[in-house]
C-alpha atoms as a PDB file:
ATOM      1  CA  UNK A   1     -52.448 116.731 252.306  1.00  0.00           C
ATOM      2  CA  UNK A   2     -49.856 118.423 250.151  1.00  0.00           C
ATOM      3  CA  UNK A   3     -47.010 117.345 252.548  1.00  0.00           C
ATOM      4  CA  UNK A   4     -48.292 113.725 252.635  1.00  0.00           C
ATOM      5  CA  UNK A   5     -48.688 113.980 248.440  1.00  0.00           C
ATOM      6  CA  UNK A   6     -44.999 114.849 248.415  1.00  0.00           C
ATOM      7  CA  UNK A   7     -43.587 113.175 251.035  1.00  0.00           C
ATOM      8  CA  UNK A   8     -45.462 109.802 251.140  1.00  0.00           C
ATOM      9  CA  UNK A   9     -46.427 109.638 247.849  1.00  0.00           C
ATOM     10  CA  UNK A  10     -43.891 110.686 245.469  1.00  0.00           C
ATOM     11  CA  UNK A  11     -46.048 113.150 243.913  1.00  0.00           C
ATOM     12  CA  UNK A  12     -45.550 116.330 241.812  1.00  0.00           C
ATOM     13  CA  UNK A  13     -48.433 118.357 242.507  1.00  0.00           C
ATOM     14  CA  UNK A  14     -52.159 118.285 243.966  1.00  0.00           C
ATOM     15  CA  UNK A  15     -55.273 119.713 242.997  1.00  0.00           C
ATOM     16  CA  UNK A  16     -57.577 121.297 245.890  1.00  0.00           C
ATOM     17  CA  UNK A  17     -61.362 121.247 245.015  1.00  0.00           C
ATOM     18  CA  UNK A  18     -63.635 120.893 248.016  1.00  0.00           C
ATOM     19  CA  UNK A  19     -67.125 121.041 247.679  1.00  0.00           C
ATOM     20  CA  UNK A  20     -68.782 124.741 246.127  1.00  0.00           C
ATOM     21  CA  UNK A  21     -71.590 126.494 248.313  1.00  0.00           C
ATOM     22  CA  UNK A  22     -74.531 124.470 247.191  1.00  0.00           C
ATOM     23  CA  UNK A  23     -73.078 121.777 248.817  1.00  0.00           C
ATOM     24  CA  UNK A  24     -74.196 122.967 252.398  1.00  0.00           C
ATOM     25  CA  UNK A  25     -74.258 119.119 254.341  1.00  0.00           C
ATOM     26  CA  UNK A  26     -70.269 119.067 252.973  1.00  0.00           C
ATOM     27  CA  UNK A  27     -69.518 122.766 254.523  1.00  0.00           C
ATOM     28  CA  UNK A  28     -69.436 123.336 251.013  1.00  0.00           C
ATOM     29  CA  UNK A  29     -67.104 127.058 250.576  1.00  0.00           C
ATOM     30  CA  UNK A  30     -69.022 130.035 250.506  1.00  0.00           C
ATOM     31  CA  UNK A  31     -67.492 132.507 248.403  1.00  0.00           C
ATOM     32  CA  UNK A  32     -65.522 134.533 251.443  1.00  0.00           C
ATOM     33  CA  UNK A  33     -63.945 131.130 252.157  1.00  0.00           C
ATOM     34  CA  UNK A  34     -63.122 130.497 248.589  1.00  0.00           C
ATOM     35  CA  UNK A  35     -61.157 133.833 248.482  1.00  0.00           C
ATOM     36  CA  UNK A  36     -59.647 132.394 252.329  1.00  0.00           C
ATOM     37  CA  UNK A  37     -58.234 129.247 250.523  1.00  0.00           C
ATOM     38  CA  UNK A  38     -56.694 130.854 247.940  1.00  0.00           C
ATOM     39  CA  UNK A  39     -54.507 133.360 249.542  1.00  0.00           C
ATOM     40  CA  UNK A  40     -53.831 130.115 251.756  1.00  0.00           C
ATOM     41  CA  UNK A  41     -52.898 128.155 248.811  1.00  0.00           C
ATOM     42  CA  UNK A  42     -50.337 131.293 247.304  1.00  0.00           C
ATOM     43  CA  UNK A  43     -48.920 131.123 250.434  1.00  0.00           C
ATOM     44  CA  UNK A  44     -47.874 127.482 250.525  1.00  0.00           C
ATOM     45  CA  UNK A  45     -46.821 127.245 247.007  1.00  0.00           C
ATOM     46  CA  UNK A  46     -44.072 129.974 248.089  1.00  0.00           C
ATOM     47  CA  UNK A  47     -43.087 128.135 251.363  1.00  0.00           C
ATOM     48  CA  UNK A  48     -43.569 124.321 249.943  1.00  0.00           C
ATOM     49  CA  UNK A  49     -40.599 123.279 248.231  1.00  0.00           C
ATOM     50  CA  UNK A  50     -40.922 120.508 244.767  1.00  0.00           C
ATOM     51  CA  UNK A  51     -44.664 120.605 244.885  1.00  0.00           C
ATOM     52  CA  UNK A  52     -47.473 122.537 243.490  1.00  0.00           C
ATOM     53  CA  UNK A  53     -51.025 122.859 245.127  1.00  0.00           C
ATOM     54  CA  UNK A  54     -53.794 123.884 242.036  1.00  0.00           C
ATOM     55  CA  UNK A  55     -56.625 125.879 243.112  1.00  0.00           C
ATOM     56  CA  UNK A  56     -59.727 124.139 242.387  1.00  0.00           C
ATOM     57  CA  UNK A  57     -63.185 123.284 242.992  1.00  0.00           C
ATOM     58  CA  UNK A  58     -66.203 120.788 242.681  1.00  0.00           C
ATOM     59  CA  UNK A  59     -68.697 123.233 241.781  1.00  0.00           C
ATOM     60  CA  UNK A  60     -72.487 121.735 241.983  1.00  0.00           C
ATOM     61  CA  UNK A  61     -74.525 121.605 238.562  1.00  0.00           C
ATOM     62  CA  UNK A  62     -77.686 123.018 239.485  1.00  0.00           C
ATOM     63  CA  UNK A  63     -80.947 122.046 238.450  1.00  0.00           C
ATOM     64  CA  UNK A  64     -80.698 124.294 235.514  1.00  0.00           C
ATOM     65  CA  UNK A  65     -76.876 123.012 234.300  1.00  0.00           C
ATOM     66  CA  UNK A  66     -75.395 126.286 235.294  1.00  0.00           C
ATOM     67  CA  UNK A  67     -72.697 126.340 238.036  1.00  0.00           C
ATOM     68  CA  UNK A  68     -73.022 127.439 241.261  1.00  0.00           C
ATOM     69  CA  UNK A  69     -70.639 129.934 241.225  1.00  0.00           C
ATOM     70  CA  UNK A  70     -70.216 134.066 239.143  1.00  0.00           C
ATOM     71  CA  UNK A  71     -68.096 133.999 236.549  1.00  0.00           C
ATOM     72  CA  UNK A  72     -66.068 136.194 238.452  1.00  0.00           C
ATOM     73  CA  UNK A  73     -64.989 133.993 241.041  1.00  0.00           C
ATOM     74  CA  UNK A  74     -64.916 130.873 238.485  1.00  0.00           C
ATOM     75  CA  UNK A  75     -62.470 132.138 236.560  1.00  0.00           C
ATOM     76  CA  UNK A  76     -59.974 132.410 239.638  1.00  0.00           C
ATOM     77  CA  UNK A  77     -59.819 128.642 240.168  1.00  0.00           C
ATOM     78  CA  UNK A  78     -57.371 126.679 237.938  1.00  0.00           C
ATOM     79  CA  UNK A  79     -59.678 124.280 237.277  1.00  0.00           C
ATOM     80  CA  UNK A  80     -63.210 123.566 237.750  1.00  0.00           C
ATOM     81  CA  UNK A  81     -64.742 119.702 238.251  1.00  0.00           C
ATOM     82  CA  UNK A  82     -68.773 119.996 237.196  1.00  0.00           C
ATOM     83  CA  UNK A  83     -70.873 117.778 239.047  1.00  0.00           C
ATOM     84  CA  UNK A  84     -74.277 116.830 239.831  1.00  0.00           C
ATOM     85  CA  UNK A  85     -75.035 116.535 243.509  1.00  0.00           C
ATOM     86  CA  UNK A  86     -78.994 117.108 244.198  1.00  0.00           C
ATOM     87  CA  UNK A  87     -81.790 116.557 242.170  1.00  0.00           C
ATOM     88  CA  UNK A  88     -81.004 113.072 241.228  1.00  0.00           C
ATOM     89  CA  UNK A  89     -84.110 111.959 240.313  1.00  0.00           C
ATOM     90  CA  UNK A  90     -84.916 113.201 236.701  1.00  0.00           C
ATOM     91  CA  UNK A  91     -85.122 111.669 232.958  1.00  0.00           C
ATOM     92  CA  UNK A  92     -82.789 110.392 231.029  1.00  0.00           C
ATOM     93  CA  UNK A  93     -83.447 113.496 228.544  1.00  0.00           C
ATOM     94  CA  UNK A  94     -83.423 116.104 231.780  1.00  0.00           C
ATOM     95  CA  UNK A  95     -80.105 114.583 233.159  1.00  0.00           C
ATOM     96  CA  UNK A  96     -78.245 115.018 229.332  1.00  0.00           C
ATOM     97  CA  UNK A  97     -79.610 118.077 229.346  1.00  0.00           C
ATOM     98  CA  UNK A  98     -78.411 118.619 232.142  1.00  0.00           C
ATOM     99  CA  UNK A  99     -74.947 117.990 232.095  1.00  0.00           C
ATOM    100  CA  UNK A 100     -74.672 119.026 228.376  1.00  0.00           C
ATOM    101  CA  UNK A 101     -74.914 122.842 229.828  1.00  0.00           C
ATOM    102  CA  UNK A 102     -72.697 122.273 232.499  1.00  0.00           C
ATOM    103  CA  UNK A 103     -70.059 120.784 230.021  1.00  0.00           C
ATOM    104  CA  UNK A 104     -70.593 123.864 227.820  1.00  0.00           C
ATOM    105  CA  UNK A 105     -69.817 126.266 230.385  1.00  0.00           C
ATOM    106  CA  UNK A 106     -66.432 127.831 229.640  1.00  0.00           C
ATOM    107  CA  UNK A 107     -65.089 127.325 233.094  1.00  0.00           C
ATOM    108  CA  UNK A 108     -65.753 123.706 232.858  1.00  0.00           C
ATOM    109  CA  UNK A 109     -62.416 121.890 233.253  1.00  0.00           C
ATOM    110  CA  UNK A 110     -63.766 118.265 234.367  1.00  0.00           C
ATOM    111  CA  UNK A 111     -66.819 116.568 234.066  1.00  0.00           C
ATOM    112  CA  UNK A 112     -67.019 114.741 237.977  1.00  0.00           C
ATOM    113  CA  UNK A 113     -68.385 111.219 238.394  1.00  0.00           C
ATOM    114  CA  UNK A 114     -71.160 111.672 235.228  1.00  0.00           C
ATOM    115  CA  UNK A 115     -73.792 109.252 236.392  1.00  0.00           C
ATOM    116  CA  UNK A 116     -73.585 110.300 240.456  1.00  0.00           C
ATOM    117  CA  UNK A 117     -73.939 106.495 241.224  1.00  0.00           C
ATOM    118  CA  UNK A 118     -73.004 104.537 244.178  1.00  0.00           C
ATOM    119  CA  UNK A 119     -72.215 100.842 243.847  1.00  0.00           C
ATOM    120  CA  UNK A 120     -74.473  98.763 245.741  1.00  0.00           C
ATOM    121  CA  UNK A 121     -76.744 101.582 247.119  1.00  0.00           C
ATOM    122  CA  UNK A 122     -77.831 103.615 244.640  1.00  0.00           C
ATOM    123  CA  UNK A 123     -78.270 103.534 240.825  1.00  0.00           C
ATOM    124  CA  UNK A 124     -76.754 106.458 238.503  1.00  0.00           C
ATOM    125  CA  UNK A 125     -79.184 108.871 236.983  1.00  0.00           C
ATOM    126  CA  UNK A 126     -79.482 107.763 233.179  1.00  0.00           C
ATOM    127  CA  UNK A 127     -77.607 109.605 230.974  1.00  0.00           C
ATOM    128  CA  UNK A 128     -76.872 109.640 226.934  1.00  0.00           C
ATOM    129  CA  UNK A 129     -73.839 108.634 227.010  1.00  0.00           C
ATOM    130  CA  UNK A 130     -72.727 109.487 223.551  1.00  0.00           C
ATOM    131  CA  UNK A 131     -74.421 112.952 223.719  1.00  0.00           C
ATOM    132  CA  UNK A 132     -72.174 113.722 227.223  1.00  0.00           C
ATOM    133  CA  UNK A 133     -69.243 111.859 225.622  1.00  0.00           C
ATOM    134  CA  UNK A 134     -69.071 113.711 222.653  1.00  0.00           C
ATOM    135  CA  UNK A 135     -69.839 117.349 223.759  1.00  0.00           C
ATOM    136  CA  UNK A 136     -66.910 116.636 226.312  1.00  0.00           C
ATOM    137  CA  UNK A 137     -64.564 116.196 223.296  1.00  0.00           C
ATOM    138  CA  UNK A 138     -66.027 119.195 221.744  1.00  0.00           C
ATOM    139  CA  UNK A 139     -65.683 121.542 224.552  1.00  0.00           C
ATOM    140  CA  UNK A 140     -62.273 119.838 225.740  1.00  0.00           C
ATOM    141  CA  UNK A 141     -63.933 119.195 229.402  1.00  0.00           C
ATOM    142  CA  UNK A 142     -61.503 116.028 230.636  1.00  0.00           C
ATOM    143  CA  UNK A 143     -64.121 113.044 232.334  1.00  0.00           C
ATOM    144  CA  UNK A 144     -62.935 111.656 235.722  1.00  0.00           C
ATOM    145  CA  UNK A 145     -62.807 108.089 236.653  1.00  0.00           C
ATOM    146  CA  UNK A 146     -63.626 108.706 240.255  1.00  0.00           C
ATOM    147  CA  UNK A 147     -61.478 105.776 242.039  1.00  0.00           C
ATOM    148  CA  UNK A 148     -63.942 105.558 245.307  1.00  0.00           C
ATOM    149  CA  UNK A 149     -64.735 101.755 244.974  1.00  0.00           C
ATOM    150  CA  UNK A 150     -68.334 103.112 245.495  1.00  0.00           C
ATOM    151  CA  UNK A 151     -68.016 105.313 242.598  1.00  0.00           C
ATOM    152  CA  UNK A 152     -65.666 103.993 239.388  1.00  0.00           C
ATOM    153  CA  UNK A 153     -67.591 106.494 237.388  1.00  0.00           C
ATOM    154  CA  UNK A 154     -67.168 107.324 234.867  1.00  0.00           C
ATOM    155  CA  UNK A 155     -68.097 103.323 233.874  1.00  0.00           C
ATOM    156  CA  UNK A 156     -65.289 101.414 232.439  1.00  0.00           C
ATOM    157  CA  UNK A 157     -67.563 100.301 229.769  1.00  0.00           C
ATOM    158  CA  UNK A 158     -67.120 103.697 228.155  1.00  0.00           C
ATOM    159  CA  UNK A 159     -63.648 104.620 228.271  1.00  0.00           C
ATOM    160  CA  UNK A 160     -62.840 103.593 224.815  1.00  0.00           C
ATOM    161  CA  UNK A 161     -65.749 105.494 223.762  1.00  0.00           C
ATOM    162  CA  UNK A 162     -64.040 108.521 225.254  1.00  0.00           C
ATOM    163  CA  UNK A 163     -60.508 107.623 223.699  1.00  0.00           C
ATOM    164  CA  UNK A 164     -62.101 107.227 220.501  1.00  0.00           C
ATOM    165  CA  UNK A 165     -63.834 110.636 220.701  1.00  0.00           C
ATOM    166  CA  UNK A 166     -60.160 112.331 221.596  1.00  0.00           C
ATOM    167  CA  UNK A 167     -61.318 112.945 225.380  1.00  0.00           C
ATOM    168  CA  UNK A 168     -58.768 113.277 228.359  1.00  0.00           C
ATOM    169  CA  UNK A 169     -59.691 111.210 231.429  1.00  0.00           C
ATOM    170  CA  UNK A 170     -58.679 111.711 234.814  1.00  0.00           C
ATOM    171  CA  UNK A 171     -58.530 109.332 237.803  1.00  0.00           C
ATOM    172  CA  UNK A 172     -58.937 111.023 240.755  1.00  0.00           C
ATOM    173  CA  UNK A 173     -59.209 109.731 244.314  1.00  0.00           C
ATOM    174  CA  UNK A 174     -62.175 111.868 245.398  1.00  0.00           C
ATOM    175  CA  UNK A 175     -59.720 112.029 249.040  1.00  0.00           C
ATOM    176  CA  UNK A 176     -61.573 113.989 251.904  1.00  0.00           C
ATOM    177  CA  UNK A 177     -58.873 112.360 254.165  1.00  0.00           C
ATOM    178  CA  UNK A 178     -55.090 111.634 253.651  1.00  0.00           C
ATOM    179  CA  UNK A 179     -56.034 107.951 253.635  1.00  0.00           C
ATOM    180  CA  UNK A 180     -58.167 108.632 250.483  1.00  0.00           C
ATOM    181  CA  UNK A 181     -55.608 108.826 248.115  1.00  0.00           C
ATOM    182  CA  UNK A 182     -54.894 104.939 248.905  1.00  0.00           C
ATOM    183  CA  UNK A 183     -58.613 104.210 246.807  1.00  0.00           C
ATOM    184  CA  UNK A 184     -56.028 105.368 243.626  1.00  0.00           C
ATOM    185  CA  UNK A 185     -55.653 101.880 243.187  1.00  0.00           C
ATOM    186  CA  UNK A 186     -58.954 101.308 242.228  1.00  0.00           C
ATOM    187  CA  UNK A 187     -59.622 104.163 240.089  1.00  0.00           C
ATOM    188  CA  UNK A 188     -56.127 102.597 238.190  1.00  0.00           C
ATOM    189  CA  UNK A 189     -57.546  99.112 238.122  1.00  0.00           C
ATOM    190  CA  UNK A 190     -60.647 100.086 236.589  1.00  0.00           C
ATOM    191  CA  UNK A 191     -59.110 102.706 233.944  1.00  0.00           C
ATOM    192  CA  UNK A 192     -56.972  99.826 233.140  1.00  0.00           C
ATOM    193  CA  UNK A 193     -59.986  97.701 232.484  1.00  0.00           C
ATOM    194  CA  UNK A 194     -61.285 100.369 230.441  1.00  0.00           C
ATOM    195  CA  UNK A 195     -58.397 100.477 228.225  1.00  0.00           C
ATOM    196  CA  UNK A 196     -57.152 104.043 229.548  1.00  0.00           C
ATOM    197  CA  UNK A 197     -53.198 104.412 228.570  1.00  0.00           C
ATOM    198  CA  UNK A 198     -51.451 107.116 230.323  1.00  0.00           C
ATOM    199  CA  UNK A 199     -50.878 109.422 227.325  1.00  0.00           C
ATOM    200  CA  UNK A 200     -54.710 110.370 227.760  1.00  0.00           C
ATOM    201  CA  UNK A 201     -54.710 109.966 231.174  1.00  0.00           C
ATOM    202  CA  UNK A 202     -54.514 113.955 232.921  1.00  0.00           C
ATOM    203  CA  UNK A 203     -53.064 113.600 236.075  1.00  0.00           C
ATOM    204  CA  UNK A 204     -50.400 111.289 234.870  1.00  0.00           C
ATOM    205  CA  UNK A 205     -49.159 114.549 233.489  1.00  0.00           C
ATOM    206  CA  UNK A 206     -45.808 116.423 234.479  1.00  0.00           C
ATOM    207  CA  UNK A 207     -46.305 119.294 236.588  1.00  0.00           C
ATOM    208  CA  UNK A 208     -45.115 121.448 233.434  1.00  0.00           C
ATOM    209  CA  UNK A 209     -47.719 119.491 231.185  1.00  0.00           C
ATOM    210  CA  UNK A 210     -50.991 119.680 233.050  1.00  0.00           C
ATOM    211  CA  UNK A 211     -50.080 123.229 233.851  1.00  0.00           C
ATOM    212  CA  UNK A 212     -49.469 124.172 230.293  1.00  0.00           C
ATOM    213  CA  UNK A 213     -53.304 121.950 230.191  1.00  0.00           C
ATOM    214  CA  UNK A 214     -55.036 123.883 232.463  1.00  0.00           C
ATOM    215  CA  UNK A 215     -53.777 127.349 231.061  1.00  0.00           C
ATOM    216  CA  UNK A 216     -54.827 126.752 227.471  1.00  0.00           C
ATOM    217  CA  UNK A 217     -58.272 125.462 229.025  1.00  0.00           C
ATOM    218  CA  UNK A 218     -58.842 128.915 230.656  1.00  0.00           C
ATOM    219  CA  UNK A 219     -58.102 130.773 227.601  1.00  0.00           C
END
Protein backbone atom coordinates (compact mmCIF):
# COMPACT_ATOMS: atom_id res chain seq x y z
CA UNK A 1 0.00 0.00 0.00
CA UNK A 2 2.66 2.54 0.84
CA UNK A 3 4.59 1.74 -2.42
CA UNK A 4 1.39 2.00 -4.53
CA UNK A 5 0.52 5.54 -2.39
CA UNK A 6 3.88 6.79 -3.61
CA UNK A 7 4.39 5.38 -6.68
CA UNK A 8 0.88 5.33 -8.31
CA UNK A 9 -0.53 7.94 -6.57
CA UNK A 10 1.65 10.80 -6.09
CA UNK A 11 1.25 10.79 -2.49
CA UNK A 12 3.23 12.13 0.52
CA UNK A 13 2.39 9.93 3.23
CA UNK A 14 -0.26 7.21 4.48
CA UNK A 15 -1.94 6.54 7.55
CA UNK A 16 -2.23 2.70 8.72
CA UNK A 17 -5.31 2.03 10.98
CA UNK A 18 -6.76 -1.44 10.64
CA UNK A 19 -9.40 -2.53 12.67
CA UNK A 20 -8.66 -2.63 16.95
CA UNK A 21 -9.35 -6.07 18.80
CA UNK A 22 -13.05 -5.74 19.25
CA UNK A 23 -13.32 -6.01 15.80
CA UNK A 24 -12.82 -9.91 15.78
CA UNK A 25 -14.91 -10.79 12.11
CA UNK A 26 -12.12 -8.02 10.60
CA UNK A 27 -8.99 -9.96 12.36
CA UNK A 28 -9.18 -6.92 14.20
CA UNK A 29 -5.17 -6.49 15.99
CA UNK A 30 -4.82 -7.85 19.24
CA UNK A 31 -2.48 -5.95 21.19
CA UNK A 32 0.81 -8.37 20.44
CA UNK A 33 0.04 -7.62 16.78
CA UNK A 34 -0.33 -3.97 17.36
CA UNK A 35 3.21 -3.88 18.91
CA UNK A 36 4.15 -6.40 15.46
CA UNK A 37 2.98 -3.52 13.12
CA UNK A 38 4.71 -0.98 14.61
CA UNK A 39 8.21 -2.15 14.71
CA UNK A 40 7.11 -3.12 11.00
CA UNK A 41 6.10 0.32 10.27
CA UNK A 42 9.75 1.94 11.95
CA UNK A 43 11.27 -0.27 9.80
CA UNK A 44 9.84 0.89 6.49
CA UNK A 45 9.89 4.49 7.23
CA UNK A 46 13.87 3.96 7.43
CA UNK A 47 14.06 1.84 4.18
CA UNK A 48 11.09 3.80 2.15
CA UNK A 49 12.43 6.71 0.55
CA UNK A 50 9.87 10.32 0.07
CA UNK A 51 7.08 8.75 2.01
CA UNK A 52 5.88 8.46 5.48
CA UNK A 53 3.63 5.56 6.86
CA UNK A 54 1.61 7.01 10.33
CA UNK A 55 0.85 4.50 12.83
CA UNK A 56 -2.73 4.35 13.41
CA UNK A 57 -5.80 2.67 14.29
CA UNK A 58 -9.72 2.35 14.08
CA UNK A 59 -10.28 1.63 17.57
CA UNK A 60 -14.07 0.33 18.30
CA UNK A 61 -16.31 2.63 20.67
CA UNK A 62 -17.70 0.26 22.96
CA UNK A 63 -20.99 0.15 24.33
CA UNK A 64 -19.91 2.35 27.11
CA UNK A 65 -17.98 5.21 24.70
CA UNK A 66 -14.65 4.14 25.99
CA UNK A 67 -12.07 2.72 23.51
CA UNK A 68 -11.09 -0.54 23.17
CA UNK A 69 -7.72 -0.16 23.84
CA UNK A 70 -5.21 0.91 27.60
CA UNK A 71 -4.07 4.06 27.54
CA UNK A 72 -0.83 2.64 27.36
CA UNK A 73 -0.91 1.25 24.08
CA UNK A 74 -3.23 4.28 22.75
CA UNK A 75 -0.90 6.66 23.25
CA UNK A 76 1.71 4.81 20.90
CA UNK A 77 -0.40 5.26 17.77
CA UNK A 78 -0.12 8.65 15.96
CA UNK A 79 -3.49 8.90 15.61
CA UNK A 80 -6.56 7.28 16.69
CA UNK A 81 -10.03 7.12 14.36
CA UNK A 82 -13.13 6.44 17.08
CA UNK A 83 -15.79 4.49 15.72
CA UNK A 84 -18.85 2.69 16.42
CA UNK A 85 -18.98 -0.82 15.06
CA UNK A 86 -21.54 -3.10 17.23
CA UNK A 87 -24.38 -2.24 19.09
CA UNK A 88 -26.09 -0.29 16.46
CA UNK A 89 -29.32 -0.42 17.59
CA UNK A 90 -29.79 2.21 20.43
CA UNK A 91 -31.55 5.83 20.94
CA UNK A 92 -30.88 8.75 19.59
CA UNK A 93 -29.90 10.00 23.29
CA UNK A 94 -27.71 6.52 23.90
CA UNK A 95 -25.86 6.92 20.48
CA UNK A 96 -24.83 10.95 21.44
CA UNK A 97 -23.98 9.71 24.44
CA UNK A 98 -22.25 7.55 23.07
CA UNK A 99 -19.98 9.08 20.85
CA UNK A 100 -19.78 12.27 23.03
CA UNK A 101 -17.35 10.00 25.42
CA UNK A 102 -15.54 8.60 22.75
CA UNK A 103 -14.87 12.17 21.31
CA UNK A 104 -13.76 13.23 24.81
CA UNK A 105 -11.23 10.68 25.16
CA UNK A 106 -7.80 12.30 24.91
CA UNK A 107 -6.48 9.85 22.41
CA UNK A 108 -9.27 10.63 20.12
CA UNK A 109 -7.76 11.98 16.89
CA UNK A 110 -10.84 11.30 14.39
CA UNK A 111 -14.28 10.78 14.80
CA UNK A 112 -14.89 7.63 11.90
CA UNK A 113 -18.04 7.54 9.78
CA UNK A 114 -20.44 9.19 12.85
CA UNK A 115 -23.75 7.69 11.90
CA UNK A 116 -22.24 3.90 10.89
CA UNK A 117 -24.73 3.95 7.89
CA UNK A 118 -24.71 2.12 4.72
CA UNK A 119 -26.44 3.57 1.67
CA UNK A 120 -29.13 1.49 0.48
CA UNK A 121 -28.89 -1.27 3.19
CA UNK A 122 -28.90 0.06 6.30
CA UNK A 123 -29.95 3.32 8.05
CA UNK A 124 -27.38 5.30 10.44
CA UNK A 125 -28.02 5.17 14.13
CA UNK A 126 -29.59 8.71 15.02
CA UNK A 127 -27.40 10.98 16.36
CA UNK A 128 -27.51 14.86 17.69
CA UNK A 129 -25.79 16.20 15.35
CA UNK A 130 -25.01 19.52 16.86
CA UNK A 131 -24.14 17.92 20.26
CA UNK A 132 -21.33 15.48 18.24
CA UNK A 133 -20.51 18.47 16.00
CA UNK A 134 -19.75 20.76 18.54
CA UNK A 135 -17.90 18.64 21.21
CA UNK A 136 -15.65 17.66 18.11
CA UNK A 137 -14.65 21.36 17.83
CA UNK A 138 -14.18 21.49 21.48
CA UNK A 139 -11.99 18.58 21.91
CA UNK A 140 -10.22 19.22 18.39
CA UNK A 141 -11.25 15.46 17.23
CA UNK A 142 -11.13 16.02 13.09
CA UNK A 143 -14.69 14.18 11.48
CA UNK A 144 -14.05 11.93 8.43
CA UNK A 145 -15.99 11.97 5.29
CA UNK A 146 -15.62 8.29 4.68
CA UNK A 147 -15.47 8.20 0.64
CA UNK A 148 -16.93 4.38 0.38
CA UNK A 149 -19.94 5.25 -1.94
CA UNK A 150 -21.78 3.08 0.71
CA UNK A 151 -20.68 5.28 3.40
CA UNK A 152 -20.24 9.36 2.54
CA UNK A 153 -20.52 9.83 6.24
CA UNK A 154 -20.12 12.06 7.69
CA UNK A 155 -23.47 13.50 5.57
CA UNK A 156 -22.75 16.31 3.29
CA UNK A 157 -25.64 18.07 4.72
CA UNK A 158 -23.48 18.90 7.72
CA UNK A 159 -20.23 19.93 6.59
CA UNK A 160 -20.84 23.56 6.84
CA UNK A 161 -22.08 22.94 10.19
CA UNK A 162 -18.64 21.58 10.98
CA UNK A 163 -16.76 24.54 9.14
CA UNK A 164 -18.78 26.87 10.98
CA UNK A 165 -17.97 25.24 14.35
CA UNK A 166 -13.95 25.47 13.38
CA UNK A 167 -13.80 21.50 12.86
CA UNK A 168 -11.12 19.75 10.57
CA UNK A 169 -12.58 17.12 8.21
CA UNK A 170 -10.91 14.37 6.67
CA UNK A 171 -11.74 12.31 3.56
CA UNK A 172 -10.50 9.12 3.82
CA UNK A 173 -10.89 6.14 1.51
CA UNK A 174 -11.66 3.53 4.18
CA UNK A 175 -9.05 1.19 1.54
CA UNK A 176 -8.76 -2.53 2.77
CA UNK A 177 -7.31 -3.14 -0.77
CA UNK A 178 -4.94 -1.05 -3.04
CA UNK A 179 -7.94 -0.55 -5.32
CA UNK A 180 -9.70 1.28 -2.41
CA UNK A 181 -8.03 4.34 -2.59
CA UNK A 182 -9.75 4.80 -6.21
CA UNK A 183 -13.41 5.41 -3.98
CA UNK A 184 -11.26 8.98 -3.12
CA UNK A 185 -13.21 10.32 -5.75
CA UNK A 186 -16.26 10.03 -4.09
CA UNK A 187 -15.38 11.03 -0.72
CA UNK A 188 -13.99 14.44 -2.90
CA UNK A 189 -17.24 14.75 -4.76
CA UNK A 190 -19.29 14.70 -1.81
CA UNK A 191 -16.95 17.05 0.47
CA UNK A 192 -17.22 19.26 -2.45
CA UNK A 193 -20.96 19.17 -2.24
CA UNK A 194 -20.67 19.88 1.28
CA UNK A 195 -18.77 22.95 0.81
CA UNK A 196 -15.38 21.43 2.30
CA UNK A 197 -12.29 23.75 0.96
CA UNK A 198 -8.97 22.23 1.38
CA UNK A 199 -7.63 24.60 4.06
CA UNK A 200 -9.91 22.52 6.55
CA UNK A 201 -9.57 19.56 4.83
CA UNK A 202 -6.65 17.16 7.01
CA UNK A 203 -5.21 14.98 4.69
CA UNK A 204 -4.80 17.62 2.09
CA UNK A 205 -2.08 18.58 4.48
CA UNK A 206 1.82 18.56 3.76
CA UNK A 207 3.58 15.83 5.30
CA UNK A 208 5.28 18.61 7.62
CA UNK A 209 1.68 20.06 8.42
CA UNK A 210 -0.39 17.09 9.46
CA UNK A 211 2.64 15.91 11.33
CA UNK A 212 3.07 19.11 13.21
CA UNK A 213 -1.26 18.23 13.54
CA UNK A 214 -1.00 15.08 14.94
CA UNK A 215 1.86 16.03 17.48
CA UNK A 216 0.07 18.96 19.06
CA UNK A 217 -3.11 16.54 19.21
CA UNK A 218 -1.13 14.07 21.42
CA UNK A 219 0.06 16.66 23.71
Amino acid sequence: MAVYCRDELKLEYLGISDHSKTAVYAKGLSIERVLQQHVEIDHLNKKINDFHVFKGIESDILNDGSLDYPEEILKKFDFVVASIHANLKMSEEKATERLLKAIENPYTTMLGHPTGRLLLSRNGYSIDYRKVIDACAANNVVIEINANPLRLDLDWRWHQYALEKGCWLSINPDAHRTEGFSDMHYGVIVARKGGLYKERCLNALSLQEITAHFNSKKK
